[in-house]
N, C-alpha and C. Protein backbone atom coordinates (compact mmCIF):
# COMPACT_ATOMS: atom_id res chain seq x y z
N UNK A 1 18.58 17.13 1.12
CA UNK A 1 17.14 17.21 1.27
C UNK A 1 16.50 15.82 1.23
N UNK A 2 17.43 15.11 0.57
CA UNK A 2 16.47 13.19 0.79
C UNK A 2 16.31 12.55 1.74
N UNK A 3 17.14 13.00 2.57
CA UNK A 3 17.16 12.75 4.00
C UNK A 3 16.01 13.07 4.69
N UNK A 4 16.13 14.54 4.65
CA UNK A 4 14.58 15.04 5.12
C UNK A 4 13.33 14.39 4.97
N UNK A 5 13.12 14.09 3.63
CA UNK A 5 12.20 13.69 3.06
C UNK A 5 12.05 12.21 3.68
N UNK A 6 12.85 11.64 3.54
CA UNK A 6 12.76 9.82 3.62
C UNK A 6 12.86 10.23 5.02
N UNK A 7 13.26 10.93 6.00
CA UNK A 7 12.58 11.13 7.08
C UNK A 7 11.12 11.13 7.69
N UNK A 8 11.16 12.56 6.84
CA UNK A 8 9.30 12.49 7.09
C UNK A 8 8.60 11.08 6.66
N UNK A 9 8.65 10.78 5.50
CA UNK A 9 8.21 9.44 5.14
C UNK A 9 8.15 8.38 5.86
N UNK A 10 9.46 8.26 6.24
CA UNK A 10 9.58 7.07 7.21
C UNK A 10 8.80 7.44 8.95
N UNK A 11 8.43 8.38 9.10
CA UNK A 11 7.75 8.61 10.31
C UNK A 11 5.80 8.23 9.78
N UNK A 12 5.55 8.76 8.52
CA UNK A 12 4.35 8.51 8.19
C UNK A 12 4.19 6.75 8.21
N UNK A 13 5.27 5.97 7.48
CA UNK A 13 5.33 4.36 7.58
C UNK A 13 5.55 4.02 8.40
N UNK A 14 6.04 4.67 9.35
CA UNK A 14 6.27 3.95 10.82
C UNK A 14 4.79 3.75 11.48
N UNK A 15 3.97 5.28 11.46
CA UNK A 15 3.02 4.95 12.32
C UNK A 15 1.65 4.39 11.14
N UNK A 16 1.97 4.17 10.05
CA UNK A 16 1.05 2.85 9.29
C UNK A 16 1.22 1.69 9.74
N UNK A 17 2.48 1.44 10.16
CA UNK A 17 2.64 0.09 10.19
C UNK A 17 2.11 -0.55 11.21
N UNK A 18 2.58 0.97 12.40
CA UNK A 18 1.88 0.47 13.68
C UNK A 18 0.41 -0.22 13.87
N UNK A 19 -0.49 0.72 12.74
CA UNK A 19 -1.72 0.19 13.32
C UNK A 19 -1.80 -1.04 12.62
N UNK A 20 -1.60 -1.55 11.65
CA UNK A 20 -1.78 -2.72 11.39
C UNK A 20 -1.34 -3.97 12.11
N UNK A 21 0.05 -3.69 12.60
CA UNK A 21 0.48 -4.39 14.00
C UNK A 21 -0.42 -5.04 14.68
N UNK A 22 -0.60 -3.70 15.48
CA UNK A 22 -1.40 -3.73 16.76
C UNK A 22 -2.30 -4.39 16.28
N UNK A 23 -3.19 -4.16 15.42
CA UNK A 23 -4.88 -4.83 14.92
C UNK A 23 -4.06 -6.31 14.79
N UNK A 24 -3.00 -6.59 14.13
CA UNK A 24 -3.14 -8.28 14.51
C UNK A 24 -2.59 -8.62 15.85
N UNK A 25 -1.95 -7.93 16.35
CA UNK A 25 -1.67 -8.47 17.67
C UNK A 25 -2.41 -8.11 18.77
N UNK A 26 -3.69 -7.77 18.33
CA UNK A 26 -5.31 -7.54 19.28
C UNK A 26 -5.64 -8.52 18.83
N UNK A 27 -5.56 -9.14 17.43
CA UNK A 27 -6.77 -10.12 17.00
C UNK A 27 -5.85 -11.56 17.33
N UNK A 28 -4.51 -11.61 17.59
CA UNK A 28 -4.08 -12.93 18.30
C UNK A 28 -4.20 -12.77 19.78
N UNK A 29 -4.40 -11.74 20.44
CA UNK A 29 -4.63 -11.82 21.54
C UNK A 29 -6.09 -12.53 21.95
N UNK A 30 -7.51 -11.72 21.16
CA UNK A 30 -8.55 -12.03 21.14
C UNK A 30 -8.78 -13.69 21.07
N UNK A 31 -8.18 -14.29 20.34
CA UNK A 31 -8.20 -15.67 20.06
C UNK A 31 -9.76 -16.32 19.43
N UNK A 32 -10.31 -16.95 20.35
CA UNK A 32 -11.73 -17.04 19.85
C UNK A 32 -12.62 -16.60 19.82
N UNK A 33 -12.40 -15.20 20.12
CA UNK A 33 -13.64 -14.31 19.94
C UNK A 33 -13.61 -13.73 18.77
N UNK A 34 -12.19 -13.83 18.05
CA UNK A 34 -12.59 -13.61 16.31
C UNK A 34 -12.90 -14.58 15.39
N UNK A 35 -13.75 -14.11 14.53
CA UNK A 35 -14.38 -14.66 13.76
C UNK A 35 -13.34 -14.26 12.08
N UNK A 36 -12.39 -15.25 12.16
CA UNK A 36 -11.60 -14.69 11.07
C UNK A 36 -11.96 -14.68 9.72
N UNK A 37 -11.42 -14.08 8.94
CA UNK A 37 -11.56 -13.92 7.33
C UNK A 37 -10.54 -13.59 6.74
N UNK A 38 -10.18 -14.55 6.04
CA UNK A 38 -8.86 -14.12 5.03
C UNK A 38 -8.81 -13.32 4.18
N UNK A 39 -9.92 -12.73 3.48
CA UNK A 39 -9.44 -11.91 2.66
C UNK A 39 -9.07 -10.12 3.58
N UNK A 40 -9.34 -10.15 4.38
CA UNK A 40 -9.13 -8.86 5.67
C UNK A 40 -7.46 -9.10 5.77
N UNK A 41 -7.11 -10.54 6.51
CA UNK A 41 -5.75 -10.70 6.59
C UNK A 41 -4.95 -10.38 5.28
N UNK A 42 -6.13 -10.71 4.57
CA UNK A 42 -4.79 -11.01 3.20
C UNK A 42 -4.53 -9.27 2.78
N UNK A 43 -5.52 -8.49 2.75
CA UNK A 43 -5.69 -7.25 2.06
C UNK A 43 -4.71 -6.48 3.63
N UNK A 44 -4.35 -7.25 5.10
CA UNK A 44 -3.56 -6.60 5.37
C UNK A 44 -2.42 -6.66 5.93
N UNK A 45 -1.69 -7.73 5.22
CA UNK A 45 -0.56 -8.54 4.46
C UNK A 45 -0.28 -7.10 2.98
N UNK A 46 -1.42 -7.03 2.20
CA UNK A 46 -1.14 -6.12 1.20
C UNK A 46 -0.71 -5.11 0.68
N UNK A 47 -1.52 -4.23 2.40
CA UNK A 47 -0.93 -2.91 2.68
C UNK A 47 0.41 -3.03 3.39
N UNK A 48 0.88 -3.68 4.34
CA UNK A 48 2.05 -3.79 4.80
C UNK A 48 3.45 -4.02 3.62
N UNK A 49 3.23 -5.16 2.69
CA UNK A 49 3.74 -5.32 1.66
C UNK A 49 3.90 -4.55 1.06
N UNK A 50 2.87 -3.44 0.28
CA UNK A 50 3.01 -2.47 -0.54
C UNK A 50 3.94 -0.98 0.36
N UNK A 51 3.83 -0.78 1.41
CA UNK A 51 4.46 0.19 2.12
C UNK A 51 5.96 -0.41 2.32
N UNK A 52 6.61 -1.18 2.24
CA UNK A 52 7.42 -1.74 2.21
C UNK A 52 8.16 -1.32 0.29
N UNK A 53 7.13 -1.97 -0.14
CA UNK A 53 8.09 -1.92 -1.75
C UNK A 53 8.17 -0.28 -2.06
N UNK A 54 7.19 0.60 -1.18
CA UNK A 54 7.08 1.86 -1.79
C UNK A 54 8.23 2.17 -0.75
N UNK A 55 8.14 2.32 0.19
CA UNK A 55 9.83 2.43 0.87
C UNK A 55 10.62 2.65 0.31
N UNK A 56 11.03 1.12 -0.28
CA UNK A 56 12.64 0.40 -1.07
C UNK A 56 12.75 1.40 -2.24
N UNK A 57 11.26 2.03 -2.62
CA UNK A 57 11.50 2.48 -3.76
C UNK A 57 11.84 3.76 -3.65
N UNK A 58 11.85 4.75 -2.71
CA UNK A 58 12.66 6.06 -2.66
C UNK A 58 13.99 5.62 -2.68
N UNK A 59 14.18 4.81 -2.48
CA UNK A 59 16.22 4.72 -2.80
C UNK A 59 16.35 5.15 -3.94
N UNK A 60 15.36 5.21 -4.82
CA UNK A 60 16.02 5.49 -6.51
C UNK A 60 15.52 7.16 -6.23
N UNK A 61 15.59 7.62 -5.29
CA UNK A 61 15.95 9.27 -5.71
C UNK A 61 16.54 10.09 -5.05
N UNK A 62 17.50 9.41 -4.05
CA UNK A 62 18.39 9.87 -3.27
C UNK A 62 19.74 10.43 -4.00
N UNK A 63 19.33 10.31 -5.25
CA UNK A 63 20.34 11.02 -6.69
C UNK A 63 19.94 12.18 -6.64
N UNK A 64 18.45 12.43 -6.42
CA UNK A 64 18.17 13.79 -7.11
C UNK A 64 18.60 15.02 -6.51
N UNK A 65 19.08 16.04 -7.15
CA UNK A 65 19.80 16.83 -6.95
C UNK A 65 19.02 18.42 -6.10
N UNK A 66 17.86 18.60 -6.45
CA UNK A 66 17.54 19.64 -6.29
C UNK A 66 15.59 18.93 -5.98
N UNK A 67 15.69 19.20 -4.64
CA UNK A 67 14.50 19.15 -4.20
C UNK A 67 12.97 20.47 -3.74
N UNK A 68 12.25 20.72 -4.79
CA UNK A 68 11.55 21.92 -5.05
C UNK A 68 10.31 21.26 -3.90
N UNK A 69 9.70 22.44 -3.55
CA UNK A 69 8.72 21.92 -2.47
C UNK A 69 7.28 21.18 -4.15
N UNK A 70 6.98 21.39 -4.82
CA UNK A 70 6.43 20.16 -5.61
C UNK A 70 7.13 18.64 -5.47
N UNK A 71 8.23 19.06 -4.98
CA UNK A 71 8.49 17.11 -5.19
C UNK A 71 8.75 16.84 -4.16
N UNK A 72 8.34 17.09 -2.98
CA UNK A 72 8.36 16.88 -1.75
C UNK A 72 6.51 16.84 -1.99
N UNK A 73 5.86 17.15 -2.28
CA UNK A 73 4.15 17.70 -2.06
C UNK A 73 3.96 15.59 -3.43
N UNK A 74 4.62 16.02 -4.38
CA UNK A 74 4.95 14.50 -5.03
C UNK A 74 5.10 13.25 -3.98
N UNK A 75 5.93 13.41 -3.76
CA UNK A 75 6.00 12.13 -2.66
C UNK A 75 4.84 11.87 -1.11
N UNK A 76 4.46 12.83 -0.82
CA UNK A 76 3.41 12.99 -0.05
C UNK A 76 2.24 12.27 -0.95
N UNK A 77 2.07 12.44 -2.20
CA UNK A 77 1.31 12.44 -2.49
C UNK A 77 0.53 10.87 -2.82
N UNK A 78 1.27 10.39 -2.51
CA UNK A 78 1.66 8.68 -2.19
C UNK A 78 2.06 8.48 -0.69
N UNK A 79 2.50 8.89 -0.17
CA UNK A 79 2.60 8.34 1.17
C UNK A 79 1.03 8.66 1.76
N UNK A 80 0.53 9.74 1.97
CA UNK A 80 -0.60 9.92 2.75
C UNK A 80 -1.51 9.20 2.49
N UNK A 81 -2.00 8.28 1.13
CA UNK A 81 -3.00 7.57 0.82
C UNK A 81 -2.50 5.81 1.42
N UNK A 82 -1.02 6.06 1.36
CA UNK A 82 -0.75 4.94 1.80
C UNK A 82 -0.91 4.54 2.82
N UNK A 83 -0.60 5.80 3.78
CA UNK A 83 -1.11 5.58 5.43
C UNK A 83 -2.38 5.13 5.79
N UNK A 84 -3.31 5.30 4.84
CA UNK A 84 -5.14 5.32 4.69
C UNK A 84 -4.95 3.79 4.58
N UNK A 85 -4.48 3.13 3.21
CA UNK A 85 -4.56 1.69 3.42
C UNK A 85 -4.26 0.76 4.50
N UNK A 86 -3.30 1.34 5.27
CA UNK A 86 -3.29 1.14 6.58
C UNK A 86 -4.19 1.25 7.78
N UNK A 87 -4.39 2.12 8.18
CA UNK A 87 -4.83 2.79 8.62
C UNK A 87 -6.38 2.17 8.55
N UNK A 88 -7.01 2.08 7.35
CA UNK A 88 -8.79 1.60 7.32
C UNK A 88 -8.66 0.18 7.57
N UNK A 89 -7.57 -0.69 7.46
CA UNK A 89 -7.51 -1.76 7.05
C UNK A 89 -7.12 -2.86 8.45
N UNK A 90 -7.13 -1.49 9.34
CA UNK A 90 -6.98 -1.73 10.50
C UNK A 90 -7.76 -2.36 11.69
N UNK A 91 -8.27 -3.33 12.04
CA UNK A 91 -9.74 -3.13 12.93
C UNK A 91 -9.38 -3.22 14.15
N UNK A 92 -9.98 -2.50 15.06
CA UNK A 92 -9.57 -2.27 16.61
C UNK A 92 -10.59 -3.12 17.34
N UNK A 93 -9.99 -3.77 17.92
CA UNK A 93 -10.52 -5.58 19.03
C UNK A 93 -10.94 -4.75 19.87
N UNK A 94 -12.23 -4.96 20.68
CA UNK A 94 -12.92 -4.26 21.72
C UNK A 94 -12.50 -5.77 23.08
N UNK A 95 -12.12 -5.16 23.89
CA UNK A 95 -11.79 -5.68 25.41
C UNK A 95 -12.85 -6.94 25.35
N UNK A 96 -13.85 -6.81 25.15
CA UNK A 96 -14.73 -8.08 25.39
C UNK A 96 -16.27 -7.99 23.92
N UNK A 97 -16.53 -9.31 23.84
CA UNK A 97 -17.78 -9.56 22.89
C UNK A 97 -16.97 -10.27 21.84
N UNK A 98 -17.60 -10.79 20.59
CA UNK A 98 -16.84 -11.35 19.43
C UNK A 98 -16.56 -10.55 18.62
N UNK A 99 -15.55 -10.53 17.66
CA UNK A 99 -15.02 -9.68 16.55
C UNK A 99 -15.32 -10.21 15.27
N UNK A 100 -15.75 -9.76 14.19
CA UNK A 100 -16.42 -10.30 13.21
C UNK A 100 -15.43 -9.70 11.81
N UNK A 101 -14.41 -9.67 11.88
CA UNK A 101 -13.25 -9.26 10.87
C UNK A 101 -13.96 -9.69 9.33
N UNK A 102 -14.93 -10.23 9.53
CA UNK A 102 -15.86 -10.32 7.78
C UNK A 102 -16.21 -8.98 7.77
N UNK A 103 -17.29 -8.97 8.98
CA UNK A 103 -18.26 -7.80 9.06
C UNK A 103 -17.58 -6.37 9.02
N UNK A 104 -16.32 -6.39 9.26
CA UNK A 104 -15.49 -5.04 9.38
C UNK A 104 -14.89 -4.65 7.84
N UNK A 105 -14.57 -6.52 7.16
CA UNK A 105 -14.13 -6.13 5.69
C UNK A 105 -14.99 -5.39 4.80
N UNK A 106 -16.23 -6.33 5.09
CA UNK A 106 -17.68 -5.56 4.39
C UNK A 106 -17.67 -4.06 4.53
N UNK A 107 -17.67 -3.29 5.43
CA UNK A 107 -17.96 -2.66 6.12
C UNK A 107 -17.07 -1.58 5.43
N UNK A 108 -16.01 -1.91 5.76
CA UNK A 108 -14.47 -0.84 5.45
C UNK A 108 -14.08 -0.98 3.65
N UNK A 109 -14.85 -1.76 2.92
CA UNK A 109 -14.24 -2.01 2.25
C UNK A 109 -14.42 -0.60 0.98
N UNK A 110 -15.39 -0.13 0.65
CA UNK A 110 -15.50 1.19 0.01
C UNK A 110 -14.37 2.39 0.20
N UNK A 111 -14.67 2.39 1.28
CA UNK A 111 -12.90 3.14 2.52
C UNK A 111 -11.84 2.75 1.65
N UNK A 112 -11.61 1.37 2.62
CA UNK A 112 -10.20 0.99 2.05
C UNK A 112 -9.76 1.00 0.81
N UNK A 113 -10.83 0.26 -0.16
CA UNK A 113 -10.35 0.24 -1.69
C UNK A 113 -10.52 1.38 -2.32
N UNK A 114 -11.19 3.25 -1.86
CA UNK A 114 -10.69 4.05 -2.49
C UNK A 114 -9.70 4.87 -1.98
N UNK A 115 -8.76 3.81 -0.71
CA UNK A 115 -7.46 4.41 -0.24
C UNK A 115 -6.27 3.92 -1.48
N UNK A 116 -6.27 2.58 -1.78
CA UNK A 116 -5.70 1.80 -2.64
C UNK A 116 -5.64 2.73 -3.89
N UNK A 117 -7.38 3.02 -4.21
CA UNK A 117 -6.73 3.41 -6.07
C UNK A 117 -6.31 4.87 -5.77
N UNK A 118 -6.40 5.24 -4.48
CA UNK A 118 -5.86 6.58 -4.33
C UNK A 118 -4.38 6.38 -4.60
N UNK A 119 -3.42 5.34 -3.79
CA UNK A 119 -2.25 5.04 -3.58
C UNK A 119 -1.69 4.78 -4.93
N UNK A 120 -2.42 3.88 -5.75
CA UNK A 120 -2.02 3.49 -7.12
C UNK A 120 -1.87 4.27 -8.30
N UNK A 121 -2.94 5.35 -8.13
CA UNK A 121 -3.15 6.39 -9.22
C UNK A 121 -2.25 7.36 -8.82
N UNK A 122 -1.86 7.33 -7.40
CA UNK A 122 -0.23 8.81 -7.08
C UNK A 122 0.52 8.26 -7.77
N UNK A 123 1.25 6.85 -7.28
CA UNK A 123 2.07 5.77 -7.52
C UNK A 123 2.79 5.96 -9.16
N UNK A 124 1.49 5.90 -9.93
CA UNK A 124 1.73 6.38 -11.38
C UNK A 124 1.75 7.67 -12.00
N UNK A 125 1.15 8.18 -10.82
CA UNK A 125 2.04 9.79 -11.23
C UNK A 125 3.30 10.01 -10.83
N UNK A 126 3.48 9.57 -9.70
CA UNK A 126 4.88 9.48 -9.19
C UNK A 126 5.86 8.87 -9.70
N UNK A 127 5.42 7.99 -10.69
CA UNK A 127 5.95 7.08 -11.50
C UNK A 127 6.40 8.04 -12.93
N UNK A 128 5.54 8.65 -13.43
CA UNK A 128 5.93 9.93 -14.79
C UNK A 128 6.63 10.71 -14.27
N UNK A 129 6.02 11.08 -12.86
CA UNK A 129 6.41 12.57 -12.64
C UNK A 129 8.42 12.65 -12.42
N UNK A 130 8.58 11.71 -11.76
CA UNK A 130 10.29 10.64 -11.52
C UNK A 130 10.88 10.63 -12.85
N UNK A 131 10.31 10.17 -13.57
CA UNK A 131 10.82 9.05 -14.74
C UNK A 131 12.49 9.26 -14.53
N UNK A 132 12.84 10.51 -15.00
CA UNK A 132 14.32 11.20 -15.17
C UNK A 132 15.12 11.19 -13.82
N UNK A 133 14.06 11.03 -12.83
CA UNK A 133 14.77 11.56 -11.79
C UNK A 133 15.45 9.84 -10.80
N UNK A 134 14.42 8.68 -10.62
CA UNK A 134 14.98 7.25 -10.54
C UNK A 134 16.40 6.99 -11.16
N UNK A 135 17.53 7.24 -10.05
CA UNK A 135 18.47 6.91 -11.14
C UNK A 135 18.95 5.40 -11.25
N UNK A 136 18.21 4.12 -11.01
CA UNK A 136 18.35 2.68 -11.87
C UNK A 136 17.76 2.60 -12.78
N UNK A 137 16.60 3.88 -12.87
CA UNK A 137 16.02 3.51 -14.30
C UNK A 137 16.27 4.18 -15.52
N UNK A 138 15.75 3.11 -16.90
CA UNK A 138 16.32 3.14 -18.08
C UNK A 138 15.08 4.78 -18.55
N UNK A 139 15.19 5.05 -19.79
CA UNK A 139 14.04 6.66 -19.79
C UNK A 139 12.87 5.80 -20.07
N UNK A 140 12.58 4.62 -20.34
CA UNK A 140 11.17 4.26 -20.72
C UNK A 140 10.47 3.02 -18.93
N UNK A 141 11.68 3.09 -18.54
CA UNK A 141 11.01 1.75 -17.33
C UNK A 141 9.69 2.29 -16.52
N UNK A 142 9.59 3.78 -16.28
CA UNK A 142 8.25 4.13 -15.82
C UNK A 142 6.92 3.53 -16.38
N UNK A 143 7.19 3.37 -18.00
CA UNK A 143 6.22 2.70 -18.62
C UNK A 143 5.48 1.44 -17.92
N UNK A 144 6.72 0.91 -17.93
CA UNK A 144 6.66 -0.72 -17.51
C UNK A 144 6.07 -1.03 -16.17
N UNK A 145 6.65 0.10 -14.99
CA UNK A 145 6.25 -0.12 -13.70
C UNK A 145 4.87 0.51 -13.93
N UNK A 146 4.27 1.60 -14.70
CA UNK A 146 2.90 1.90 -14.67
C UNK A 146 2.37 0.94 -15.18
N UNK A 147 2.85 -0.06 -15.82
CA UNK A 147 1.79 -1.33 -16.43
C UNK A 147 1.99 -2.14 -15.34
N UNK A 148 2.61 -2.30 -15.07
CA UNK A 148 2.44 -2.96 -13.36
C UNK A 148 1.19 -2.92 -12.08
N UNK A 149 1.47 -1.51 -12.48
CA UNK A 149 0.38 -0.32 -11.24
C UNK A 149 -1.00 -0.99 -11.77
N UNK A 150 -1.27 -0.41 -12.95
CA UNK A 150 -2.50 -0.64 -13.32
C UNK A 150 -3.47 -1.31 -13.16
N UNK A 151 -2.69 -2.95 -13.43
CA UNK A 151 -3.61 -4.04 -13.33
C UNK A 151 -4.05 -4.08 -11.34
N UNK A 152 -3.18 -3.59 -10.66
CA UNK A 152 -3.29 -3.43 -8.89
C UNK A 152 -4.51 -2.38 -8.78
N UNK A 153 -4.51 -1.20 -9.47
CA UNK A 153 -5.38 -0.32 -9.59
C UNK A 153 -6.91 -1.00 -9.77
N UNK A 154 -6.94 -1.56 -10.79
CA UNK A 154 -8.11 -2.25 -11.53
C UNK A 154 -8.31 -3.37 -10.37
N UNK A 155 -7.28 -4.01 -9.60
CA UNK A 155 -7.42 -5.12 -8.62
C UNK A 155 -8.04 -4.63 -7.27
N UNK A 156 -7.74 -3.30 -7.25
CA UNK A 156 -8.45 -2.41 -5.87
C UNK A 156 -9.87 -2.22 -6.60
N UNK A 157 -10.03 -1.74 -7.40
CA UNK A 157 -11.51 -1.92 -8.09
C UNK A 157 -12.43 -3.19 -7.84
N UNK A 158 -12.32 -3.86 -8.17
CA UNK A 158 -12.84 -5.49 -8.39
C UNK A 158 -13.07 -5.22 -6.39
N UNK A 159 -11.84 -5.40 -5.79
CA UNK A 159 -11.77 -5.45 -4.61
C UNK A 159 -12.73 -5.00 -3.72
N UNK A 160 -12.99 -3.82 -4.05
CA UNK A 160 -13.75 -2.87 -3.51
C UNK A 160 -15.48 -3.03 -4.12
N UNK A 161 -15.79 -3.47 -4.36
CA UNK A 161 -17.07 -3.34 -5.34
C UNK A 161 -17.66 -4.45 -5.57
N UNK A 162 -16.92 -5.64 -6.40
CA UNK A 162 -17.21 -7.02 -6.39
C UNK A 162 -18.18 -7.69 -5.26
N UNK A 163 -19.34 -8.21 -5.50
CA UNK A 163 -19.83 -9.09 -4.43
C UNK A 163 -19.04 -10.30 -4.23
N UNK A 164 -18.81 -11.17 -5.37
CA UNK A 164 -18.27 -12.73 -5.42
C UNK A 164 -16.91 -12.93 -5.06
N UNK A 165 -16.79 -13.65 -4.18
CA UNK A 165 -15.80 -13.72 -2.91
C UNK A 165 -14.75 -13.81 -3.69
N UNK A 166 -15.02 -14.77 -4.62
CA UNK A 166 -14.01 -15.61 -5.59
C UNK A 166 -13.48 -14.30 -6.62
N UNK A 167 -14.28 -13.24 -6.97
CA UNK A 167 -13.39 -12.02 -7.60
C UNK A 167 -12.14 -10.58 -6.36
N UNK A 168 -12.78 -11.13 -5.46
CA UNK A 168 -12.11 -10.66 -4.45
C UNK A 168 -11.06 -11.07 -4.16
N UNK A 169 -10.78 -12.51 -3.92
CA UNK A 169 -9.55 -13.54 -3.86
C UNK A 169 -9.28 -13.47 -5.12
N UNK A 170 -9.50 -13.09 -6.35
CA UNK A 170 -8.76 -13.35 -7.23
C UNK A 170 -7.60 -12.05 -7.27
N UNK A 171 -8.41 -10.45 -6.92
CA UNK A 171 -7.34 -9.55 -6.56
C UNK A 171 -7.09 -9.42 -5.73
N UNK A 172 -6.50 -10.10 -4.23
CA UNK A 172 -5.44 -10.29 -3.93
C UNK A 172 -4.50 -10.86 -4.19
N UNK A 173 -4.28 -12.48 -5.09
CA UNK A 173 -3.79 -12.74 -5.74
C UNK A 173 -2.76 -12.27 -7.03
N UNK A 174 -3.97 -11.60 -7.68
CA UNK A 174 -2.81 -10.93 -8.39
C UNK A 174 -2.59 -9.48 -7.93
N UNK A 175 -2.51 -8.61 -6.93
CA UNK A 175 -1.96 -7.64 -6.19
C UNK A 175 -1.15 -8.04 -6.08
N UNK A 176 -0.94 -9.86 -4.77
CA UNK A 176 0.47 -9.78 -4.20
C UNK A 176 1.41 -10.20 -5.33
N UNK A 177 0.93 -10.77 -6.89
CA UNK A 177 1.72 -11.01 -7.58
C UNK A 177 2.39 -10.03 -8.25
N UNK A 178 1.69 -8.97 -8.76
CA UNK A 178 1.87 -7.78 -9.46
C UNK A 178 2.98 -6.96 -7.97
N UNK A 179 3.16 -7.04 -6.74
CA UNK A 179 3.73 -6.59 -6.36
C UNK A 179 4.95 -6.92 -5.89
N UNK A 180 5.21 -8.48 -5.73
CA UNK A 180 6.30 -8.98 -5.96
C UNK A 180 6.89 -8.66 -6.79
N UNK A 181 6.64 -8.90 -8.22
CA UNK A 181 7.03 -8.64 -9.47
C UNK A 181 7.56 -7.63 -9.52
N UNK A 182 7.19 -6.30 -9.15
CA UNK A 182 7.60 -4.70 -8.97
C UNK A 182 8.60 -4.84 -8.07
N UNK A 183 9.08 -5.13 -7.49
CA UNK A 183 9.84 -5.31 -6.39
C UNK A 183 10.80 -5.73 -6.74
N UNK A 184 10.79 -6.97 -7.50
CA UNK A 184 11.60 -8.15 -8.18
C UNK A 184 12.30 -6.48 -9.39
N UNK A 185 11.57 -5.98 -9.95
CA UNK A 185 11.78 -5.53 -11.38
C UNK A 185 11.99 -3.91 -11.13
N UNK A 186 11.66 -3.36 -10.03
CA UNK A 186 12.11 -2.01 -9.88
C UNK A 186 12.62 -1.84 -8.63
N UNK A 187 12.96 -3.10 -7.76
CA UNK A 187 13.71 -2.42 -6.20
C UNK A 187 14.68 -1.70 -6.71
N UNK A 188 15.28 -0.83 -5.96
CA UNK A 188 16.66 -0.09 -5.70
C UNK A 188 17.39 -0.84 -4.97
N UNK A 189 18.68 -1.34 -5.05
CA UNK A 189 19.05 -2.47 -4.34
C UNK A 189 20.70 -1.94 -4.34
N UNK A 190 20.67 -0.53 -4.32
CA UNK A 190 21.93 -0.07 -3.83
C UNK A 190 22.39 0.59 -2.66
């Protein structure tokens, strides 16, 4: 049944990934008609990154033995919000006029950042709801990776809401750090 599953999954990350793709390879096509902004790139650098570590991270349940339609509806339950971070974070280049990738962050950003604490708050349920079932992990490491989650959670907050640019850049910063780190400290690497 993990098969199945990391099937379906991997068809939902496939077509996340796509749109984020495409939106940068519209906005290098566009060239000077965008008006760039890093924190847009960076937040989608973030989502790509994070769909990636959440990937690596079903390897730790290709142990589990007995798959009930709840833990299939579990894992959905994190992928579909994940597709959203994608997905909003996306901006589609119109054939002609300038592109204002500020004006779209502004814009999307309520969207996007309650796709994030959507993603983060499954993440840590998915994170309890597993604990037993991850087989690299020790019975308490869920702890650890939910203290992980958290501060990303609280970083989609700030993200989303914050006027001052400088609290905005500060959570991406520590997103992509807090998600390295997870990666570094809970990949499955078998």
């Amino acid at each position: 049944m993990f098969q199945h599953v990391a099937t379906l999954l991997s068809f939902i990350f496939a077509i996340a990934l796509t749109h984020v793709f495409a939106s940068a390879s519209e906005l290098i096509q566009a060239g000077r008609r965008v008006r760039f902004d890093g924190l847009l790139a960076s937040w989608m650098f973030i989502a790509c990154f994070a769909l990636v570590v959440n990937w690596i991270g079903l390897l730790g349940l290709q142990s589990l033995k007995h798959w009930s339609l709840g833990q299939v509806i579990l894992q959905l339950g994190w992928a579909v919000p994940q597709y959203f971070t994608c997905s909003l974070v996306s901006i589609k280049v119109p054939e002609s006029g300038h592109v204002d990738m500020k004006a779209f962050y502004e814009k999307q950003r309520p969207k996007l950042f309650s796709a994030f604490i959507v993603l983060y708050a499954a993440a840590m349920i998915e994170n309890f709801c597993d604990r037993n079932n991850t087989e690299e992990w020790a019975p308490g490491d869920w702890i650890g990776a939910n203290l992980l989650v958290l501060p990303m959670l609280i970083a989609a907050l700030v993200a989303g809401w914050a006027k001052p640019r400088f609290l905005q850049w500060s959570a991406v910063c520590l997103t992509v750090a807090l998600q390295a780190w997870f990666l570094i400290s809970y990949g499955t690497w078998s």
